[in-house]
C-alpha atoms as a PDB file:
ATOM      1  CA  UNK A   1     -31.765  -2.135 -38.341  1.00  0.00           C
ATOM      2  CA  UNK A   2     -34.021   0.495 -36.913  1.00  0.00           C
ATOM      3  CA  UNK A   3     -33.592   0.478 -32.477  1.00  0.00           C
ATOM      4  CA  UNK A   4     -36.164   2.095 -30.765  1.00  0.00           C
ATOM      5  CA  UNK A   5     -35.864   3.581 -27.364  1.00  0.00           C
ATOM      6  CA  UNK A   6     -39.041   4.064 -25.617  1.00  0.00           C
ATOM      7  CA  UNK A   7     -38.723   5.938 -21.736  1.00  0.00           C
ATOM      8  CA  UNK A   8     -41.609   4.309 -20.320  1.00  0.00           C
ATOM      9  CA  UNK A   9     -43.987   7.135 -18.578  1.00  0.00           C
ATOM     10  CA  UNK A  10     -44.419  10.682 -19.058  1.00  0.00           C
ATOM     11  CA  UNK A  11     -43.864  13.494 -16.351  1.00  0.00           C
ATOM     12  CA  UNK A  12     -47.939  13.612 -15.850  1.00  0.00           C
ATOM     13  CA  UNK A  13     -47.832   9.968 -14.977  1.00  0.00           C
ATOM     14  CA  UNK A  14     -49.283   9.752 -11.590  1.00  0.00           C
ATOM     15  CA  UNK A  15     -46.720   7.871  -9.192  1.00  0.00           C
ATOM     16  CA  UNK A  16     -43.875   6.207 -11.053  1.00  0.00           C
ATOM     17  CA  UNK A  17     -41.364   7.746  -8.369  1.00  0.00           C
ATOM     18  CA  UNK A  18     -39.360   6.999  -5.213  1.00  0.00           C
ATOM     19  CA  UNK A  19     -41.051   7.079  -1.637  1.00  0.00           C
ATOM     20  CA  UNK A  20     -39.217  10.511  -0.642  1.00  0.00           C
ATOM     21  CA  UNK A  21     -40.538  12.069  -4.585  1.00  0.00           C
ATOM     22  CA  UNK A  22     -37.069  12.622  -5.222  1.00  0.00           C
ATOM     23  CA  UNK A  23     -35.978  10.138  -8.053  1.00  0.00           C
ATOM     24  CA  UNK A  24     -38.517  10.257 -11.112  1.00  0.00           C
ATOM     25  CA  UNK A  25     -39.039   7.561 -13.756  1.00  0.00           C
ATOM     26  CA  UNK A  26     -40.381   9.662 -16.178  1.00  0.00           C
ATOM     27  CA  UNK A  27     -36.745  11.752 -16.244  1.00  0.00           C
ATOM     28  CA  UNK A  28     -34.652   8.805 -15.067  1.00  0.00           C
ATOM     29  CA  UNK A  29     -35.281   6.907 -18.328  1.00  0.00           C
ATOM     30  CA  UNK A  30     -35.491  10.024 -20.647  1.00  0.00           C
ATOM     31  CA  UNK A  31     -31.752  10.654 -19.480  1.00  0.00           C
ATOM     32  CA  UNK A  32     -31.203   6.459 -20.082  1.00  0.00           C
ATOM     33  CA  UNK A  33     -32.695   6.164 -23.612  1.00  0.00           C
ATOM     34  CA  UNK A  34     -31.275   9.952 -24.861  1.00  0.00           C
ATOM     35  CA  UNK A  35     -27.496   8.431 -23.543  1.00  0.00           C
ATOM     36  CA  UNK A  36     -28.345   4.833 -25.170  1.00  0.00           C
ATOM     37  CA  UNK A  37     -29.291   6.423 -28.434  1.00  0.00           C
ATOM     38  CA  UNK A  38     -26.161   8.453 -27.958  1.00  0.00           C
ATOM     39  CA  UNK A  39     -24.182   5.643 -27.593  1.00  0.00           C
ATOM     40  CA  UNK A  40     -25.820   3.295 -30.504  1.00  0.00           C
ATOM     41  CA  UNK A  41     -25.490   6.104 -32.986  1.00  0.00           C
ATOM     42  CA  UNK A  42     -21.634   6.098 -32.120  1.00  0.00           C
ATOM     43  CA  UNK A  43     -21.544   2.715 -32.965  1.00  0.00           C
ATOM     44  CA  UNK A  44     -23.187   3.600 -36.297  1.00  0.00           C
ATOM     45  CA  UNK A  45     -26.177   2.180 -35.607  1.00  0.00           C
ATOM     46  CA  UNK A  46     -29.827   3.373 -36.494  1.00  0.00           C
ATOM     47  CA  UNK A  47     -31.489   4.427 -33.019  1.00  0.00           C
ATOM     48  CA  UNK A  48     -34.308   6.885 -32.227  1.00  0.00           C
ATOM     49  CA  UNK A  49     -36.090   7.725 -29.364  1.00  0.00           C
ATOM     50  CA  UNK A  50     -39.978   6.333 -29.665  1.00  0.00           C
ATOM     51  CA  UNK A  51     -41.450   9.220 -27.319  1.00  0.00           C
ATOM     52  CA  UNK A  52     -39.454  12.529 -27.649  1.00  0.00           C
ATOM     53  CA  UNK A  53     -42.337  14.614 -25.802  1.00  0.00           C
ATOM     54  CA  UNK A  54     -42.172  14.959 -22.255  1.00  0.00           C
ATOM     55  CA  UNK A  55     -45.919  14.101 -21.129  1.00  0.00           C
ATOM     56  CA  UNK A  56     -46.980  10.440 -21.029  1.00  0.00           C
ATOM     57  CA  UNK A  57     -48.287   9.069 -24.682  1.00  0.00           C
ATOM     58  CA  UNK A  58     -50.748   6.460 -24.537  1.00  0.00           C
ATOM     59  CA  UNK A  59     -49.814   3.137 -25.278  1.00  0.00           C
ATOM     60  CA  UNK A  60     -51.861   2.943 -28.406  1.00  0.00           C
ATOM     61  CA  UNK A  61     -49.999   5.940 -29.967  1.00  0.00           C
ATOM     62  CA  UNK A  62     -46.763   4.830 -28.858  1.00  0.00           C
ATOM     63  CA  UNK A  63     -47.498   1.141 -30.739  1.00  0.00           C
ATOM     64  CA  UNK A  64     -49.085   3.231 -33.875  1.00  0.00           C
ATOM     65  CA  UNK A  65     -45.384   4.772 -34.023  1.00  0.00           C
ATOM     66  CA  UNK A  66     -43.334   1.279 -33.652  1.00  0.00           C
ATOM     67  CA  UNK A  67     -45.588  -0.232 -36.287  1.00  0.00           C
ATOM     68  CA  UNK A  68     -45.492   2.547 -38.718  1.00  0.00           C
ATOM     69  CA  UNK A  69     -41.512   1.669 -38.569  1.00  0.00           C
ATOM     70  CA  UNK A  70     -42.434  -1.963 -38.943  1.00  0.00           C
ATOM     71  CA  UNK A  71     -44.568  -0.968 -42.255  1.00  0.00           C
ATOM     72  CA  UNK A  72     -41.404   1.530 -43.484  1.00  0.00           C
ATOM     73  CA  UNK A  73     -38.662  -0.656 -42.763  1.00  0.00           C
ATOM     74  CA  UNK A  74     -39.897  -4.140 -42.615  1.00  0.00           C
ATOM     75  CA  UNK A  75     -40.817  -6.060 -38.614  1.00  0.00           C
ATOM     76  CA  UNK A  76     -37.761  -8.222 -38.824  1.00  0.00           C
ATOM     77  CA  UNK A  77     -35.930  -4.718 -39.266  1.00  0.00           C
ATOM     78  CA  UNK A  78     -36.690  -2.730 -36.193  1.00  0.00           C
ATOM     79  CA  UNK A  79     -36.364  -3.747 -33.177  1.00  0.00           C
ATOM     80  CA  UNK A  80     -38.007  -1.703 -29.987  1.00  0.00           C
ATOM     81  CA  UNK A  81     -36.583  -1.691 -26.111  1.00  0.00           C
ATOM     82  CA  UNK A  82     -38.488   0.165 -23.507  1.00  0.00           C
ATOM     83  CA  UNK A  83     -37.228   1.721 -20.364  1.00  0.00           C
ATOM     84  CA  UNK A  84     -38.766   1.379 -17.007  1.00  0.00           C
ATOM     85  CA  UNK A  85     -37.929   1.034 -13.366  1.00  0.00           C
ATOM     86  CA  UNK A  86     -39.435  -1.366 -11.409  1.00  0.00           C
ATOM     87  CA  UNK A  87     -41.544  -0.560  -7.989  1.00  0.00           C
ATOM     88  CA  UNK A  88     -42.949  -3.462  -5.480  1.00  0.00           C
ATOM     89  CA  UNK A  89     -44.756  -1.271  -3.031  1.00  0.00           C
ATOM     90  CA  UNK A  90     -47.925   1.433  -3.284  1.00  0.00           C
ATOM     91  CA  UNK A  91     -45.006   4.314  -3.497  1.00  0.00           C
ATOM     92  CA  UNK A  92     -45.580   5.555  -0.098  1.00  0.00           C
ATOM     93  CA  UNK A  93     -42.431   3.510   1.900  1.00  0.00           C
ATOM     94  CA  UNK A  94     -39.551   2.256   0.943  1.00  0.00           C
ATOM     95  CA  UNK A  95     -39.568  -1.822   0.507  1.00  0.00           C
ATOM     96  CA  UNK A  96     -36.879  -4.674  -0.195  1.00  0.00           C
ATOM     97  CA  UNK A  97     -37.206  -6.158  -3.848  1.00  0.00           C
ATOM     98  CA  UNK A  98     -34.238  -5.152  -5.734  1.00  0.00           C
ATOM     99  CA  UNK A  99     -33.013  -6.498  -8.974  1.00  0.00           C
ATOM    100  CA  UNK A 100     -32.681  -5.744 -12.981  1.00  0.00           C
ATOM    101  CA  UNK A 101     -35.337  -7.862 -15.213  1.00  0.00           C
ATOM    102  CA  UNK A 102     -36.416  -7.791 -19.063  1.00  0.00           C
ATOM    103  CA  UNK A 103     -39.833  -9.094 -20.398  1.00  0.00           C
ATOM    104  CA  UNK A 104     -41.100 -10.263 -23.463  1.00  0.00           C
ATOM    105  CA  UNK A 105     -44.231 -11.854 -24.412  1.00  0.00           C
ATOM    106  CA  UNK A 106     -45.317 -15.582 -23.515  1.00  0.00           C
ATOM    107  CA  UNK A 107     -44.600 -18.289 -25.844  1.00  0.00           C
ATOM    108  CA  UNK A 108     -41.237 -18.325 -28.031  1.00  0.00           C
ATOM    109  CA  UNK A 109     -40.806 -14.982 -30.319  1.00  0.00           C
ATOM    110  CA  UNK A 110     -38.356 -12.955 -32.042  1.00  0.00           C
ATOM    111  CA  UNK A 111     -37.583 -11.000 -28.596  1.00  0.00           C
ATOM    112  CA  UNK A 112     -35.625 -13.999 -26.755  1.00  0.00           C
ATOM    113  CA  UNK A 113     -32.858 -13.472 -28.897  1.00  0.00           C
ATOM    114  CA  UNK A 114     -32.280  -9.880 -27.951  1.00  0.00           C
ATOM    115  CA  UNK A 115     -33.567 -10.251 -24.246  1.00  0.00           C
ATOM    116  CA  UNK A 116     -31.312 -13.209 -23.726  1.00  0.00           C
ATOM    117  CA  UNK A 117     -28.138 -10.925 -25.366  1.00  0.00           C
ATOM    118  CA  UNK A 118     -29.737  -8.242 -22.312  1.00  0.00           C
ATOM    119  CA  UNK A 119     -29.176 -10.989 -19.935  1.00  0.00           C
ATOM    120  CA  UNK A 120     -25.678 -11.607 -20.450  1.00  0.00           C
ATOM    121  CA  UNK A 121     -24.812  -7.541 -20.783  1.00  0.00           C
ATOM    122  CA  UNK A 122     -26.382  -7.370 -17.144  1.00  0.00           C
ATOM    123  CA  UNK A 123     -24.668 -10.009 -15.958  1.00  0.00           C
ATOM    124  CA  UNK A 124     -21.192  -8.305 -17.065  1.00  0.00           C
ATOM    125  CA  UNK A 125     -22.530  -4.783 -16.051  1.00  0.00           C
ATOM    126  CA  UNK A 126     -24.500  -5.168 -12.693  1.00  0.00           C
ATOM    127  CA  UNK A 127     -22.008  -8.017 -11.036  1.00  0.00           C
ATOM    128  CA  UNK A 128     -23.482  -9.127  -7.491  1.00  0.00           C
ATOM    129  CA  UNK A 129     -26.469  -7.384  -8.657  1.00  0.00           C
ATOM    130  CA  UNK A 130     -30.055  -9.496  -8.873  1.00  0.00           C
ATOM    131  CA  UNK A 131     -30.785 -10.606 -11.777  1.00  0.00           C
ATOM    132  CA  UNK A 132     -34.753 -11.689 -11.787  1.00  0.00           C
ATOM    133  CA  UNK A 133     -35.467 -14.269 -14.621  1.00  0.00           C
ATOM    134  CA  UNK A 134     -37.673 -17.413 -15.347  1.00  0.00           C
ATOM    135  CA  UNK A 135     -35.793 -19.806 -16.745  1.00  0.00           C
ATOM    136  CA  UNK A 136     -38.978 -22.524 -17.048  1.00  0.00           C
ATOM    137  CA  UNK A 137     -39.114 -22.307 -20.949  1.00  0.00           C
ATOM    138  CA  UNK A 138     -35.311 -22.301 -20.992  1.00  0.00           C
ATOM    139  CA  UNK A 139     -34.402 -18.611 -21.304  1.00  0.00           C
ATOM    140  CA  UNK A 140     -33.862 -15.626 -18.906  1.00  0.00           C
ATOM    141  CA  UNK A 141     -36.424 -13.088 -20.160  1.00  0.00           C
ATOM    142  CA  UNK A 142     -39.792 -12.889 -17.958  1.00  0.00           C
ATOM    143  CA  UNK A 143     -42.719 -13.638 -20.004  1.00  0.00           C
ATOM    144  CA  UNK A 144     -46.081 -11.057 -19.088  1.00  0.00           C
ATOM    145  CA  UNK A 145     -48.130 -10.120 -21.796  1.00  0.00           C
ATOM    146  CA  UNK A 146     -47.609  -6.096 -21.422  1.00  0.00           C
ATOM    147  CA  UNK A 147     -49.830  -4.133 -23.848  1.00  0.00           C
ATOM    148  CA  UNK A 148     -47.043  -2.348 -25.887  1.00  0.00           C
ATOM    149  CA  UNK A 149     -45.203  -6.043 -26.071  1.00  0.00           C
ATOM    150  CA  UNK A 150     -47.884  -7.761 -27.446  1.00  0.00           C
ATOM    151  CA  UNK A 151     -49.613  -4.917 -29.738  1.00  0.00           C
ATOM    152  CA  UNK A 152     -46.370  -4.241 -31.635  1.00  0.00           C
ATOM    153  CA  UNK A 153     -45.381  -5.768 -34.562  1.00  0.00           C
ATOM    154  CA  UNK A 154     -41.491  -6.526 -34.144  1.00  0.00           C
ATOM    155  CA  UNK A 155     -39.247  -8.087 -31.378  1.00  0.00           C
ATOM    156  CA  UNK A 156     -39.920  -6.012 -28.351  1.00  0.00           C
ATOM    157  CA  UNK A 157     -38.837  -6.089 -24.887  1.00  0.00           C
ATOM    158  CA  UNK A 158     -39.333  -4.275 -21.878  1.00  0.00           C
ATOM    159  CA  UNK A 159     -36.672  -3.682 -19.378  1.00  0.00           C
ATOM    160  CA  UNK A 160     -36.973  -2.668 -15.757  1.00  0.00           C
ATOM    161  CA  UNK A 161     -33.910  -1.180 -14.541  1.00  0.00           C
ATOM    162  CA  UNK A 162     -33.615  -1.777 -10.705  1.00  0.00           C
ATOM    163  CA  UNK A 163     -36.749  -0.115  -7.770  1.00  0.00           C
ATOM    164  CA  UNK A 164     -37.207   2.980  -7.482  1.00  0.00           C
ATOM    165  CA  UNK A 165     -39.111   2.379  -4.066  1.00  0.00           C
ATOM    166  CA  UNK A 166     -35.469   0.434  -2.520  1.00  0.00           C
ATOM    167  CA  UNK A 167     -33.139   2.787  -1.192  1.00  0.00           C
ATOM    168  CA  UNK A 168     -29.889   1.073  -2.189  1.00  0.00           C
ATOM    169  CA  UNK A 169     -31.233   0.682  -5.808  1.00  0.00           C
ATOM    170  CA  UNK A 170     -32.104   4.487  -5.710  1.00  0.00           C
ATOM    171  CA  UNK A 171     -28.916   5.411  -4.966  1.00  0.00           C
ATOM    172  CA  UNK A 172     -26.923   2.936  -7.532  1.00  0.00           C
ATOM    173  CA  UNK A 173     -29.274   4.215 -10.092  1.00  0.00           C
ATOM    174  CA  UNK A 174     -27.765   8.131  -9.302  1.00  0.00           C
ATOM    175  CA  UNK A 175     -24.493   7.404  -8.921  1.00  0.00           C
ATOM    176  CA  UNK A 176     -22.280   7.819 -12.215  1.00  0.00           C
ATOM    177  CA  UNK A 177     -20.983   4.375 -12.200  1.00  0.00           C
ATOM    178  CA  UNK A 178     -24.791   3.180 -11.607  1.00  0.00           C
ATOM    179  CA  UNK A 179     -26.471   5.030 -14.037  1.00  0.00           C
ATOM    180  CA  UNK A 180     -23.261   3.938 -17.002  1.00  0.00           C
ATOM    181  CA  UNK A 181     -23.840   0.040 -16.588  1.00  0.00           C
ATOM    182  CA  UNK A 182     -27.505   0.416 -17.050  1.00  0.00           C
ATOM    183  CA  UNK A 183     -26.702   2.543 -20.227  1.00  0.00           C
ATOM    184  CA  UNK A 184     -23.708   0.173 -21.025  1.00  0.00           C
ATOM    185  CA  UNK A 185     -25.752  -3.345 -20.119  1.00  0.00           C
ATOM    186  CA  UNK A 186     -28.322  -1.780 -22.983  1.00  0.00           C
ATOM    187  CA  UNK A 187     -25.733  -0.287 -26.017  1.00  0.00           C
ATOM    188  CA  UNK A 188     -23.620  -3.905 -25.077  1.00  0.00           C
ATOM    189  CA  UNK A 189     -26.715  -6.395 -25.492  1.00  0.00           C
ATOM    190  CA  UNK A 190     -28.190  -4.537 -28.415  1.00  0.00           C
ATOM    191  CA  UNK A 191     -24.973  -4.788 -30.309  1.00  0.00           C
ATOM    192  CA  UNK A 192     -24.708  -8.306 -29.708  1.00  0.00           C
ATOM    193  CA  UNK A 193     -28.049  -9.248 -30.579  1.00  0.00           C
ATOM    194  CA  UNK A 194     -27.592  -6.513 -33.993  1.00  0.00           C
ATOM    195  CA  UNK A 195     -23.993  -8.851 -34.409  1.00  0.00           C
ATOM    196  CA  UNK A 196     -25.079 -11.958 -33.450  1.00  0.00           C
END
């Protein structure tokens, strides 16, 4: 099985950071996929990091590189997780949504599976923590049609890892125990939905 780590936006993506500039998605979940790949590879599994440049790649490129590992190693044979953190304002003040969520596409696919196995690694990772879901079709995973979700060809899901624009969120996400059970919530519900 061929994991793919995608770290959301590039350092030239406009925005994407905390109120005060300080935290950065762009680095935040280049230092979460590199330590998830880490982690997977220790485990003997097969991960690799989608987007190894630091400048944003479009979404079109970075589905052209998941599919190309669909065509090499089969769709039902790689799976791809992408790495975000959520925001609820316009960037400029600090607001009050907190929480962990994962998305997949609408309808049922071959992502529930490994968002629901997500689900349960956050739930044993961020304790007391938010978890946002929909449960309205029966599983946790929020269904939105995002463009590298629905233009890939094998079970993808999109996580987003806390706000970066909520000040107690910010400051689990740098903290060493913070930033270990995100890494840990995403090593844990791979392997279970690899071992399933």
């Amino acid at each position: 099985m061929k994991i793919l780590l995608d770290n959301g936006h590039g350092q030239n993506t406009p925005g994407k950071r905390s109120p005060d500039g300080f935290f950065r998605e762009y680095a935040y979940t280049r230092f979460l996929a590199s330590q998830i790949q880490e982690q997977l590879i220790a485990l003997g599994l097969d991960a690799q990091l989608l987007v190894p440049e630091l400048e944003d790649i479009s979404l079109p490129e970075r589905c052209r590189r998941v599919n190309a590992f669909c065509q090499e190693f089969g769709k039902d044979q790689v799976i791809l997780v992408s790495l975000h953190v959520n925001a609820a304002g316009n960037g400029r003040e600090w607001m009050n949504a907190r929480g962990w969520s994962c998305y997949t596409t609408r309808g049922e696919t071959a992502a529930d599976g490994l968002a629901t196995a997500l689900y349960e690694a956050a739930k044993d990772w961020l304790p007391g923590m938010r978890l946002r879901s929909d449960y309205t079709d029966g599983d946790p995973d929020i269904e939105k049609d995002f463009y590298l979700l629905r233009h890939t060809q094998c079970p993808a899901v999109l996580t987003e890892n806390l706000f970066m624009d909520n000040k107690e969120d910010v400051a689990f996400l740098e903290s060493g125990e913070g930033a270990q059970a995100i890494i840990n919530l995403h090593v844990e519900g791979i392997f279970r939905h690899i071992n399933k």
